[in-house]
Protein backbone atom coordinates (compact mmCIF):
# COMPACT_ATOMS: atom_id res chain seq x y z
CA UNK A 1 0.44 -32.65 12.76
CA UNK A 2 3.58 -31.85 13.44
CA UNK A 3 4.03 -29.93 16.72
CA UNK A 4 7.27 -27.95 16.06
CA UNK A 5 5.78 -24.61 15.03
CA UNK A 6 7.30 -21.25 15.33
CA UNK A 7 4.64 -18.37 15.91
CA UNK A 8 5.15 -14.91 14.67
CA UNK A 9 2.75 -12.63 16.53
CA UNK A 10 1.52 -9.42 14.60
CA UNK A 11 0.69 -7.10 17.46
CA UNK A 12 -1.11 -4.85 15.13
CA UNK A 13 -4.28 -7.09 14.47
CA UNK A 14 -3.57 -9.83 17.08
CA UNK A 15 -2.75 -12.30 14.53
CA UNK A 16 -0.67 -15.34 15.06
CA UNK A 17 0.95 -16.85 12.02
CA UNK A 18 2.13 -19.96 12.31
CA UNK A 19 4.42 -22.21 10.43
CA UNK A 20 3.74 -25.83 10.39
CA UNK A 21 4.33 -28.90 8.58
CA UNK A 22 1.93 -32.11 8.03
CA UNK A 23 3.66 -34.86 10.15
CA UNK A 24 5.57 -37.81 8.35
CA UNK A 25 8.49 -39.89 8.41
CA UNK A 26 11.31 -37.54 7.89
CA UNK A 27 10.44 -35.87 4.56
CA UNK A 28 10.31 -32.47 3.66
CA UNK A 29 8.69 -29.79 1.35
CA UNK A 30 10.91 -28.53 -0.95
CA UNK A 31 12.26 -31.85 -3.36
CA UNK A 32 13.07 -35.19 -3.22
CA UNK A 33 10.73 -37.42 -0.76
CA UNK A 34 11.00 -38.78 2.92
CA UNK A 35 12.09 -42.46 4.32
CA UNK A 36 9.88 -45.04 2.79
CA UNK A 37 7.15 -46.91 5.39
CA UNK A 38 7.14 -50.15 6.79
CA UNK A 39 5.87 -53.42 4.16
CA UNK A 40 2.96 -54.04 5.67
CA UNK A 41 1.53 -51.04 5.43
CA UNK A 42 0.29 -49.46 1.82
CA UNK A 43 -0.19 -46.03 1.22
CA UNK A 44 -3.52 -45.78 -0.82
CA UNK A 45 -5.89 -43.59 -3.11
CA UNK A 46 -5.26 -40.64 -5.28
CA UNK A 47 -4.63 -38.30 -1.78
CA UNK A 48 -1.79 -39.79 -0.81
CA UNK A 49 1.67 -37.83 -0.02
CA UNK A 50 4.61 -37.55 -2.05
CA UNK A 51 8.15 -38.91 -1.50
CA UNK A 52 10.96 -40.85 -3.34
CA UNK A 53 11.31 -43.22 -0.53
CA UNK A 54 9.63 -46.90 -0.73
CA UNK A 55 8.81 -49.75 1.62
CA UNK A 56 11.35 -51.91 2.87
CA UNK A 57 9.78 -55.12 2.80
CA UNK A 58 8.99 -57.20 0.10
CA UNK A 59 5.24 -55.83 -0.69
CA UNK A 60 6.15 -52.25 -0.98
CA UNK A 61 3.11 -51.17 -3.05
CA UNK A 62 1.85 -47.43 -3.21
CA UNK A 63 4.56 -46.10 -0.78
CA UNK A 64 6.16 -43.30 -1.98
CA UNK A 65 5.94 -41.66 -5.09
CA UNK A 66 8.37 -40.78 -7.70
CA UNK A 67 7.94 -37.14 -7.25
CA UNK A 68 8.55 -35.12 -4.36
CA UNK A 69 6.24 -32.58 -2.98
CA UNK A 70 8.35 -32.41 -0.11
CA UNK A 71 11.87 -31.73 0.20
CA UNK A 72 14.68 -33.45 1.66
CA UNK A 73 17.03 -36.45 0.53
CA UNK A 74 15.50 -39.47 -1.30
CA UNK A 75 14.32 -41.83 1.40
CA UNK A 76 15.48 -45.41 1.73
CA UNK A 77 14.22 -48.54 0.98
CA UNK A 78 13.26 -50.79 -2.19
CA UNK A 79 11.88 -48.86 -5.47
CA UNK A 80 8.56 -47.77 -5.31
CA UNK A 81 5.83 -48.76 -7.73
CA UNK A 82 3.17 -46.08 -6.83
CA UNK A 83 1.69 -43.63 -8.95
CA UNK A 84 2.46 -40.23 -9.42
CA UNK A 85 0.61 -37.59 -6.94
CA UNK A 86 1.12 -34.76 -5.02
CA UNK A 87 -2.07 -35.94 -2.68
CA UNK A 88 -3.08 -34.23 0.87
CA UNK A 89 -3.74 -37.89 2.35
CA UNK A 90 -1.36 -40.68 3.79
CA UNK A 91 2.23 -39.69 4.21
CA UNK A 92 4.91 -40.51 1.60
CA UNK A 93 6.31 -42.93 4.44
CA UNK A 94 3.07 -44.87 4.50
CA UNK A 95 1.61 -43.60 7.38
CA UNK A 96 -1.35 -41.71 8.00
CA UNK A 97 0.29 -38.21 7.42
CA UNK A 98 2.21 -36.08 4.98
CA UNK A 99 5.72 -35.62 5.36
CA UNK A 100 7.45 -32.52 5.99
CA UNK A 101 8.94 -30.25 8.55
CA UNK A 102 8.46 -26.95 10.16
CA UNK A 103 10.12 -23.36 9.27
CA UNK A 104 9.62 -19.88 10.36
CA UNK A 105 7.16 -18.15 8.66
CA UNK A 106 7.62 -14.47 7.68
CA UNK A 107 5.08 -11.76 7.08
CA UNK A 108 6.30 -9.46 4.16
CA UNK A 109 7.37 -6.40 5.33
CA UNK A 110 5.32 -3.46 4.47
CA UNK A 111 6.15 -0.29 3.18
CA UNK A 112 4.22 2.83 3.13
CA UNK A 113 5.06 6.36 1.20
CA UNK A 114 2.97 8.64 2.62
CA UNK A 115 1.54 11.93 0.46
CA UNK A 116 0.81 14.60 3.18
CA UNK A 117 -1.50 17.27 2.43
CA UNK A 118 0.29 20.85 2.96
CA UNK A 119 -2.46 23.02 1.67
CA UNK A 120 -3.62 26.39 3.05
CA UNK A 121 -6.55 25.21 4.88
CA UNK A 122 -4.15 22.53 6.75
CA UNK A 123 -4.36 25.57 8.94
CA UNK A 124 -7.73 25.78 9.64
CA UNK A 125 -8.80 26.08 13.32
CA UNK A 126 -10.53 22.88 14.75
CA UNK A 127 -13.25 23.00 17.48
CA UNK A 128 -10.11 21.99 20.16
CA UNK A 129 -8.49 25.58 18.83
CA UNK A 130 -5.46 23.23 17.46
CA UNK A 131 -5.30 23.42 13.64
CA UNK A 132 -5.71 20.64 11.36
CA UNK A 133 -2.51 20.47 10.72
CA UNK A 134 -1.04 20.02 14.63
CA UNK A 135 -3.83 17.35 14.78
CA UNK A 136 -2.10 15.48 12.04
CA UNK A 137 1.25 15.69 12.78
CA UNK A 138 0.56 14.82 16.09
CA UNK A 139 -1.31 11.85 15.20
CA UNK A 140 1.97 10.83 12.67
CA UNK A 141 4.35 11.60 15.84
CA UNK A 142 2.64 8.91 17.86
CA UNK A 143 2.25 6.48 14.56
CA UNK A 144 5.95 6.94 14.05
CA UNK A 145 7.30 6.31 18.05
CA UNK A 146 4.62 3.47 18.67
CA UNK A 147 6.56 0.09 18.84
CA UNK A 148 4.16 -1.41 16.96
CA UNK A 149 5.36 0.34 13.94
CA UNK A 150 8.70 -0.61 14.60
CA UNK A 151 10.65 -1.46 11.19
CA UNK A 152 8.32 -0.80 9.24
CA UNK A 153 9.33 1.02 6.02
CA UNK A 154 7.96 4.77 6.04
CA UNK A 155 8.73 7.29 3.14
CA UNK A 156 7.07 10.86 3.45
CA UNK A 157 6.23 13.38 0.33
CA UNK A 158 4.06 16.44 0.82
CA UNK A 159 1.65 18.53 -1.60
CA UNK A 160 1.63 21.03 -2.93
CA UNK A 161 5.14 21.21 -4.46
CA UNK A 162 6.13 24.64 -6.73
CA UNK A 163 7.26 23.82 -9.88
CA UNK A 164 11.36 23.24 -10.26
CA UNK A 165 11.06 24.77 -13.62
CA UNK A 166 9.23 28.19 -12.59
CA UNK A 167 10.91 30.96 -12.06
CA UNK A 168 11.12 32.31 -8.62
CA UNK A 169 10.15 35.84 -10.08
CA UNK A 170 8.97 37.32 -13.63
CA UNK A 171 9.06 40.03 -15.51
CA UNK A 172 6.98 39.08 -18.60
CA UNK A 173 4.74 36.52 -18.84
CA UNK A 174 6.61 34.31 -21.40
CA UNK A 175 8.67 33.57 -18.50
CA UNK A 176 6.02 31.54 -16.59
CA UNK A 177 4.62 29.70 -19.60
CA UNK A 178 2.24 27.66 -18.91
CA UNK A 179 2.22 28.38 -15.35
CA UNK A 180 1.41 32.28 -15.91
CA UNK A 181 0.76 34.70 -16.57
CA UNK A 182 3.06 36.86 -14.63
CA UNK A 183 1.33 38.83 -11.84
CA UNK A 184 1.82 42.28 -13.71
CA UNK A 185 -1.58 42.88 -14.75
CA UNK A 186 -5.38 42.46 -13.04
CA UNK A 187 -8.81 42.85 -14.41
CA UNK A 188 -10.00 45.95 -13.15
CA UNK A 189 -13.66 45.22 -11.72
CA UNK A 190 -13.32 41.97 -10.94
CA UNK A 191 -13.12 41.42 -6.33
CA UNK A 192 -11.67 38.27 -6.75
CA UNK A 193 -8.08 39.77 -7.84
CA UNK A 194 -7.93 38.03 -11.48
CA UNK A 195 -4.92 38.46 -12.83
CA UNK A 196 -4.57 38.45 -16.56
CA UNK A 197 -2.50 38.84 -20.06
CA UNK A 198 -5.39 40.32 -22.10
CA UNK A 199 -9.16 41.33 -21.71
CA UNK A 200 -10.24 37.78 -22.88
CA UNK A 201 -8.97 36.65 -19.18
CA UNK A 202 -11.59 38.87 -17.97
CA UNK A 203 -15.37 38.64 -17.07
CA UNK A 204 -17.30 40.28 -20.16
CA UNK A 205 -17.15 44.60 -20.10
CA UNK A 206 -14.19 44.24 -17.93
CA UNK A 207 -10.10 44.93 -18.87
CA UNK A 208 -6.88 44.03 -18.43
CA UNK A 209 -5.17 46.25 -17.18
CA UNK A 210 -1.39 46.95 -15.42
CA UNK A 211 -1.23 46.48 -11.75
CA UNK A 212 0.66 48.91 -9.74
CA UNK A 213 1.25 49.71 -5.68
CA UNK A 214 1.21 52.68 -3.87
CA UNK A 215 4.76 54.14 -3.11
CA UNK A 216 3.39 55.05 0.76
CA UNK A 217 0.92 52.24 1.61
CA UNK A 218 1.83 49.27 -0.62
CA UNK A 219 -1.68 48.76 -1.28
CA UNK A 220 -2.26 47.97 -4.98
CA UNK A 221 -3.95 50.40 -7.46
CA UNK A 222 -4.31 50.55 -11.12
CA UNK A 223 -4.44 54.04 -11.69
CA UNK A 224 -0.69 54.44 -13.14
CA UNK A 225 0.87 57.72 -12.34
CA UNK A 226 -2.19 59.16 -10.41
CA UNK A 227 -1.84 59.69 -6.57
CA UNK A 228 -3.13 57.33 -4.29
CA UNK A 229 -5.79 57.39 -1.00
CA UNK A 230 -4.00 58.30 1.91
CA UNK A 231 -0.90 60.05 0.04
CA UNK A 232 2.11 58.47 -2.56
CA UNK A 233 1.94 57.74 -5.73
CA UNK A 234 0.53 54.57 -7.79
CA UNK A 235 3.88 53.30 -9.22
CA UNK A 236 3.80 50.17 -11.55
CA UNK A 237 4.85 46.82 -10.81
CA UNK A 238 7.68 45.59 -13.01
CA UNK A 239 8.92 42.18 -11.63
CA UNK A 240 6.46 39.59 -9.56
CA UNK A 241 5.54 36.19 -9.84
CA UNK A 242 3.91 33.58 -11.59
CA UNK A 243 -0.06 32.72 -11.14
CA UNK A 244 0.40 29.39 -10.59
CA UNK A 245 4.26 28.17 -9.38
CA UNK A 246 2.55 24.54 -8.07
CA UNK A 247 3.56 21.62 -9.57
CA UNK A 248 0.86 18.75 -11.64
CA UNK A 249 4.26 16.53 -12.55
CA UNK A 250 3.65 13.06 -11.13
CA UNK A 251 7.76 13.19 -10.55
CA UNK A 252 7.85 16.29 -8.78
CA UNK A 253 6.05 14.41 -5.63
CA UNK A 254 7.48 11.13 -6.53
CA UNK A 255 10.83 12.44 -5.12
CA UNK A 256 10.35 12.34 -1.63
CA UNK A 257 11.02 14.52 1.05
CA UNK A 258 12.21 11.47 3.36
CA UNK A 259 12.48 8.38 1.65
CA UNK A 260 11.27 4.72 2.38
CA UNK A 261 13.77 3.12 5.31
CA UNK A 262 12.47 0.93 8.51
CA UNK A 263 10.85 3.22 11.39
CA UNK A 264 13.49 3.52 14.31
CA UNK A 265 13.91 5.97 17.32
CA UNK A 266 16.24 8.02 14.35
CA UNK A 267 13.81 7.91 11.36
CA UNK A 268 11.09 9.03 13.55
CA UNK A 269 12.77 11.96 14.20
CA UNK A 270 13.86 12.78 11.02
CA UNK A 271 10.54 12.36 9.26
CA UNK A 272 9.27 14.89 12.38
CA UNK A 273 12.06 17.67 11.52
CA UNK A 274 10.75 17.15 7.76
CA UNK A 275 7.08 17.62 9.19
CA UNK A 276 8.22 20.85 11.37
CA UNK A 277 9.57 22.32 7.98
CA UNK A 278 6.49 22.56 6.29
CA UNK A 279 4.84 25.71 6.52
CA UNK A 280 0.90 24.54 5.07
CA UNK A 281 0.32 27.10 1.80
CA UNK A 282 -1.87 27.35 -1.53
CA UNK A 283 -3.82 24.94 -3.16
CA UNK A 284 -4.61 21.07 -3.47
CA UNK A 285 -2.95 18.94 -6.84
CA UNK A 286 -4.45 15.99 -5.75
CA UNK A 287 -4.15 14.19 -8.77
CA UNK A 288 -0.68 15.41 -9.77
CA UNK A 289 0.47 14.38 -6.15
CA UNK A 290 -1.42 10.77 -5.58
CA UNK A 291 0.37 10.03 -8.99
CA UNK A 292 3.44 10.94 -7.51
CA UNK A 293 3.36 8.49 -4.97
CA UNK A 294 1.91 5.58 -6.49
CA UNK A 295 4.82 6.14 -9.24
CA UNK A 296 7.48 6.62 -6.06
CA UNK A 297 5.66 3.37 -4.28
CA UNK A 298 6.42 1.11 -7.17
CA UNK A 299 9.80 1.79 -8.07
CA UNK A 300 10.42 0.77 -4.22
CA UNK A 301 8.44 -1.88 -4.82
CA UNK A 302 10.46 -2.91 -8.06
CA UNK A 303 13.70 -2.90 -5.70
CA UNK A 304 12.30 -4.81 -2.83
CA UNK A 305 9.85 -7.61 -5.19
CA UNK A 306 9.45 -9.41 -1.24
CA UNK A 307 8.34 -5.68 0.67
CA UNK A 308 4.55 -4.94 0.46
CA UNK A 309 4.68 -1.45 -0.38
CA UNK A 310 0.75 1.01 -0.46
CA UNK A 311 0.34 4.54 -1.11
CA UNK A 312 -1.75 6.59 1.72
CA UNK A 313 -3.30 9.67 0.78
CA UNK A 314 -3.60 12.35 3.67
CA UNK A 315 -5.84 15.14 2.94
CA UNK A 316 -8.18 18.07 3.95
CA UNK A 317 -9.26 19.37 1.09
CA UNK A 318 -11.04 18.34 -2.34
CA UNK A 319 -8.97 18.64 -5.55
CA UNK A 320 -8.64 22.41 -6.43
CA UNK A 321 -5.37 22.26 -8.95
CA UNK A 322 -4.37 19.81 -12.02
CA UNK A 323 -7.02 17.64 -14.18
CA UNK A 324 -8.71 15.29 -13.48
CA UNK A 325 -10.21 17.24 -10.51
CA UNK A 326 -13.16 15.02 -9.97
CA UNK A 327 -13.72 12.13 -7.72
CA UNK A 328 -13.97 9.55 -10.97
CA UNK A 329 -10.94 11.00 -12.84
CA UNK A 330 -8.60 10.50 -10.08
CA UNK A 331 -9.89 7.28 -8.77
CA UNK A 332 -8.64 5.43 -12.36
CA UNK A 333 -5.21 6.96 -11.69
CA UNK A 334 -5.82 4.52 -7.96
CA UNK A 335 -6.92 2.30 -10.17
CA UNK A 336 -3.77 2.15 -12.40
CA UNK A 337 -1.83 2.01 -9.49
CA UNK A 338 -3.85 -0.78 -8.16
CA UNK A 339 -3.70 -2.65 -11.19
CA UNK A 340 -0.06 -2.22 -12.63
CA UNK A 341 2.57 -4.65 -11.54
CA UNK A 342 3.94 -4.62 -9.15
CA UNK A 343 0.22 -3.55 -8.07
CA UNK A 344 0.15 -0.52 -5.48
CA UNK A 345 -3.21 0.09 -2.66
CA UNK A 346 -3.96 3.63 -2.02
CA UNK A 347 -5.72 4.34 1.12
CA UNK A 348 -6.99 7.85 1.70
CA UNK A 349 -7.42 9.63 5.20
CA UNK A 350 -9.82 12.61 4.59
CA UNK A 351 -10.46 15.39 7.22
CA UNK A 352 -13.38 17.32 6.44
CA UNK A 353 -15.99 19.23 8.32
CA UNK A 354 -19.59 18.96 7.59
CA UNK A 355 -19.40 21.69 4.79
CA UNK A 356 -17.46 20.26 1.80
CA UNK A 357 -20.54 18.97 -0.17
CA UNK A 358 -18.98 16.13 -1.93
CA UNK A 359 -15.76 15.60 -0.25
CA UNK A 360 -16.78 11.98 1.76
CA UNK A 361 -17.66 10.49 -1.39
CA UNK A 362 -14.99 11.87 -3.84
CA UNK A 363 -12.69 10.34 -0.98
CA UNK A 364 -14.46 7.14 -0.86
CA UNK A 365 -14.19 6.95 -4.69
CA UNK A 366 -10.56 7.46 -4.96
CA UNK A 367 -10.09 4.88 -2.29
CA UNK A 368 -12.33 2.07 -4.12
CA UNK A 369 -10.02 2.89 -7.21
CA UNK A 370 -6.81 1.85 -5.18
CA UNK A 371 -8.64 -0.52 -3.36
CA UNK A 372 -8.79 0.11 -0.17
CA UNK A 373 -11.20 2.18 2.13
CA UNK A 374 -11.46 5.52 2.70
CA UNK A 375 -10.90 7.32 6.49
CA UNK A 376 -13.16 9.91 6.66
CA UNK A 377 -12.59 12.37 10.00
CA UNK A 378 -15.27 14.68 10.94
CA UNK A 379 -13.11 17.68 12.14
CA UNK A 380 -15.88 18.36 15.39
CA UNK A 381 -14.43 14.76 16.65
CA UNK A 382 -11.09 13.79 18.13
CA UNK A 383 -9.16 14.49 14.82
CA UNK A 384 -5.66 13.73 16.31
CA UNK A 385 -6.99 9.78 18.02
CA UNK A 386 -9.10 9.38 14.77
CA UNK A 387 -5.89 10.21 12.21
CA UNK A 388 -3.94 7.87 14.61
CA UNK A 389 -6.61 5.00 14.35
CA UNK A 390 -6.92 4.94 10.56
CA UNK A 391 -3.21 4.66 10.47
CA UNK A 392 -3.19 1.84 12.94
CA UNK A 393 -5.74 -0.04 10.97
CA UNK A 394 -4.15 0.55 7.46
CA UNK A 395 -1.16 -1.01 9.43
CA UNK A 396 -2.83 -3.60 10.21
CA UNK A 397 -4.93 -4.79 7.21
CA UNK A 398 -2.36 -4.41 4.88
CA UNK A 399 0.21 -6.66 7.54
CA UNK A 400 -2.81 -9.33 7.22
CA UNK A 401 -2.55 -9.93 3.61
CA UNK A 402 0.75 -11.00 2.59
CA UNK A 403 3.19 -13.45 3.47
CA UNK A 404 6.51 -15.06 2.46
CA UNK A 405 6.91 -17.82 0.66
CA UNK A 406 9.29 -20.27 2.42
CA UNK A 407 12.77 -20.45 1.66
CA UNK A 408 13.79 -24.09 1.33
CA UNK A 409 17.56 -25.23 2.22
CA UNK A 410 20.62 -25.07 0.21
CA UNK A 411 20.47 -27.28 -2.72
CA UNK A 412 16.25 -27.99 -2.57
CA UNK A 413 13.49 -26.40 -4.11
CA UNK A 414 9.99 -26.30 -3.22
CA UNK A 415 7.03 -28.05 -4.89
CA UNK A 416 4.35 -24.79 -4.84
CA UNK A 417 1.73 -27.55 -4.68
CA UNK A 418 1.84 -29.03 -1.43
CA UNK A 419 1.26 -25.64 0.78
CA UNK A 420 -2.08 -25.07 2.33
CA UNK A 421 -3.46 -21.85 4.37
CA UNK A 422 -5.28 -22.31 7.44
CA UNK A 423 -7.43 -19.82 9.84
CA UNK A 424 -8.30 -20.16 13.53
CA UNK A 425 -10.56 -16.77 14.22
CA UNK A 426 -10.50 -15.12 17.07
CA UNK A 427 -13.36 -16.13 18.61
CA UNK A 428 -12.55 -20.03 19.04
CA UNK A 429 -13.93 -21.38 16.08
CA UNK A 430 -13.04 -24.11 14.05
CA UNK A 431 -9.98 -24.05 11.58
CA UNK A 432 -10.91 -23.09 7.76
CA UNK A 433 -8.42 -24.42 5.20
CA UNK A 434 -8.22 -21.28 2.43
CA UNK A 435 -8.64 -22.53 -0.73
CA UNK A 436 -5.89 -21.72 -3.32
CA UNK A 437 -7.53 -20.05 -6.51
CA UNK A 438 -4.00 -19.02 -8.75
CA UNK A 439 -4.59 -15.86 -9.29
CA UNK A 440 -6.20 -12.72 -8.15
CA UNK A 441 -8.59 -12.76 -10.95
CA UNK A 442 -9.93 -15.80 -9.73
CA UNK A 443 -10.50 -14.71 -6.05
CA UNK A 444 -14.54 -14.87 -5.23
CA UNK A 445 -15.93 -11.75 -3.03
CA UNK A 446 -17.58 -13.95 -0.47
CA UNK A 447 -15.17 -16.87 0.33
CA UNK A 448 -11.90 -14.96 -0.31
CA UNK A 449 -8.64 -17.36 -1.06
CA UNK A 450 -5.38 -17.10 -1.99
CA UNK A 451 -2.73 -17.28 -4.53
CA UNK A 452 1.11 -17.06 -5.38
CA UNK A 453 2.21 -13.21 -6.81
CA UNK A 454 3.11 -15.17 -9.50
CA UNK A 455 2.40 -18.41 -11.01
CA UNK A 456 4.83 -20.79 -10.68
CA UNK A 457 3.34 -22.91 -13.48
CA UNK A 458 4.72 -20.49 -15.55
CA UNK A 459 8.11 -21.39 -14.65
CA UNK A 460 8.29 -17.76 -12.52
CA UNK A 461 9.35 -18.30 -8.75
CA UNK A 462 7.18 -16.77 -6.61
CA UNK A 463 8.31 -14.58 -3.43
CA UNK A 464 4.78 -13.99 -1.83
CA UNK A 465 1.49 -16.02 -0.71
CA UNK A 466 -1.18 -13.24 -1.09
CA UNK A 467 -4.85 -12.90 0.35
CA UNK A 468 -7.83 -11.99 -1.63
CA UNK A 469 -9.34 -9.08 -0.58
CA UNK A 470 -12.26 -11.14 1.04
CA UNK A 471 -9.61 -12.91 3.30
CA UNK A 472 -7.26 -10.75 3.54
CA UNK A 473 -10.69 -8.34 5.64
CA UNK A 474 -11.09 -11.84 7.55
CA UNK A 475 -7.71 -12.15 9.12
CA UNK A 476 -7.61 -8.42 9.78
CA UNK A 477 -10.11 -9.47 12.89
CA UNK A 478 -7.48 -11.62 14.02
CA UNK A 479 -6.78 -14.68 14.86
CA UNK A 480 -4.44 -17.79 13.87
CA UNK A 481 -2.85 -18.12 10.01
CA UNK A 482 -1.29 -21.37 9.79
CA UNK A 483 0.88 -21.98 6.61
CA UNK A 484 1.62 -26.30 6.43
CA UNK A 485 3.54 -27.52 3.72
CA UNK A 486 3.88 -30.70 2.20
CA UNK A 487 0.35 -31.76 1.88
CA UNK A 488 -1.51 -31.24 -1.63
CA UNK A 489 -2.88 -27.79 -1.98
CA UNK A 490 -6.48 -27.59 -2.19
CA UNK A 491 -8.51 -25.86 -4.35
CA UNK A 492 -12.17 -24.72 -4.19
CA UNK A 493 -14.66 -27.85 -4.76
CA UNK A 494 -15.66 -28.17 -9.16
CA UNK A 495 -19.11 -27.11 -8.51
């Protein structure tokens, strides 16, 4: 093997991704083939390398091929009168290696837009007397200063988001439309303060009836005209606002409050003075808002085709505004994320206490639906270090799972069939070639694999070499990830 390689460490798992090249005589990966071998020696069976180049004696059989899986300049010597293969074997020089030489390999950057729950109970006390909130922006403080996040893209949306289209006040409830009705009128009996536009809105034997305030207190009262407990007058209320302001529209949240640029001392601090704006109030859109961000995820993802780019889900609270409110109905729109193109992951952080019946596995189904895992804090633990760690370790899986395809030279292009994937774990084993399986489709649960974004027997060029899910978990636990070129690419064995 070749022993120029160029290691890129990711600090985040402790993987080491090399870039190496199957030793020959000169060739490359990306075109024509590499110097032809010596006479004497014949390059044999259907494994054997690819190159242009030939012998340069007088029996110059089975050196070289007429097609390159390499790249590089047509080698010298005599023709060659070998068959065609793109074989992992003997080197297209005739030796007892393919040809090729080393690059840098480069993970593809990863992007994440991050939909930050700004509900009410964000301001729930914790055990620690900190609030739920302070224990999550903390936690995104030291996520967005830690070196290890260093350029990597961060955008930064928050839910829930009032309505652009609702009026800041009313005076009728054809103002609010759909988002009324106006708050000048409340069912008499009911505790809850129901406000309504008729007696249907109300529980059966109650009414509807015209909500007023006391001119001294500022209490409310519905006894128009009459005086009030503690002196003044119940005076009615002619202009208020609308029932429900909050926004379900996937764009509304797709529009972000800091949009997706590398991490730096400066975006840090900017996505913190967004943060320190916020001021957590009313309900939870959950659906509304996760649609939001998958939708704001793949335009990015659209502009930069080489960027990874996931959605992650931040949360303390289960849905409680917009349809589908349940677990199921709100995993498929993860799920459409997931499997639209370019495809987007969701991962969800949940932070619950031991109360919300329900709430680990709606969180755990909306994460299966985008793929991914769900992070589910207890709120009597360290909520802050836990927040921190999931982020950390959605860094980190989602850095282990995609990589760029390498750019040939000016002038060559690359034969897609002569690169192979390669794993050293952590623990000292032996190396594990990764079988290429063409698509994601094909990838099998146990033994993972890998395959191109697109297929370039289509004619498409591909920009990414991608793990299957079973993989891409393996080289999360770190370890070496060795990318060789110009050997055939091998496939899992026709059982």
């Amino acid at each position: 093997m070749d022993n120029r390689s160029t290691m890129v460490a990711l600090a985040a798992t402790g993987i080491s991704v090399f870039f190496a090249a199957c030793g020959g005589a000169g060739g490359s990966v990306f075109g024509g083939g590499g110097t032809g071998g010596d006479a004497a020696t014949a390059s044999t069976g259907s494994d054997s390398g690819t190159g242009a180049g030939a012998g340069s004696g007088s029996d110059s059989s089975g050196t070289g091929f007429g097609t390159g899986s390499g790249f590089g300049d047509t080698g010298d010597g005599g023709a060659s009168s070998g068959t065609l293969s793109s074989g992992a074997g003997d080197g297209a020089g005739g030796g007892t290696s393919c040809a090729g030489e080393t690059s840098t390999a480069e993970l593809v950057p990863l992007d994440l837009y991050i939909m930050l729950d700004a509900s009410g109970s964000m301001e729930d006390r914790l055990p620690t007397r900190d609030t739920k909130w302070e224990a999550v922006t903390e936690a995104l403080e030291a996520f967005f200063t830690d070196p290890q996040s260093a350029g990597l893209g961060v955008g930064l949306q928050y839910f829930p988001l009032r309505d652009p289209d609702v009026p800041a006040t009313c005076t009728s409830n054809e103002e609010c439309g759909a988002h009324g009705p106006c708050k000048l009128r409340i069912c008499r009996n009911d505790p809850r303060l129901r406000y309504c536009a008729t007696d249907a809105d109300c529980m059966r034997g109650d009414s509807c009836v015209a909500l007023g305030v006391c001119s001294r207190s500022g209490n409310l009262c519905t006894d128009l005209g009459e005086s009030c407990y503690r002196g003044g007058m119940c005076e009615a209320v002619t202009e208020s606002e609308c029932q429900s302001p909050l926004s379900c529209d996937a764009e509304v949240y797709a529009a972000p409050a800091v949009d997706i640029t590398p991490l730096d001392a400066a975006k840090a601090e900017e996505l913190m003075a967004s943060i320190a704006a916020q001021d957590p109030n009313d309900g939870t859109p959950t659906a509304g808002a996760l649609a939001g961000a998958i939708e704001r995820a793949r335009d990015h993802a659209l502009a930069n085709p080489t960027h990874r780019v996931i959605a992650v889900l931040a949360t303390d609270g289960m849905p409680s505004l917009c349809d589908p409110q349940d677990g199921d109905g709100i995993a498929e729109i993860a799920s459409a994320g997931l499997n639209g193109s370019p495809s987007i992951s969701t991962f969800v952080i949940g932070v619950f206490d031991g109360n919300d019946d329900g709430a680990e596995a709606t969180m755990n189904r909306i994460a299966e639906g985008g793929g991914t895992q769900a992070f589910f804090i207890d709120t009597n633990t360290d909520v802050s270090s836990a927040f921190l760690e999931a982020l950390n370790e959605i860094r980190g899986k989602s850095l282990a799972c995609e990589y760029q395809v390498p750019t040939p030279s000016a002038g060559q292009s690359l034969d897609y069939g002569t690169l192979n994937v390669q794993h050293t774990p952590l623990d000292g084993g032996a190396p594990a070639t990764i079988f290429y399986v063409g698509d994601e489709a094909s990838c099998d649960a146990m033994a993972g694999g890998w395959y191109y974004d697109v297929d370039p027997a289509t004619g498409d060029k591909p920009t990414k070499i991608m793990m299957c899910p079973a993989t891409c978990s393996q080289f999360g636990k770190g370890g070496q990830v060795e990318l060789k070129v110009g050997c055939k690419t091998e496939v899992p064995p026709v059982r």
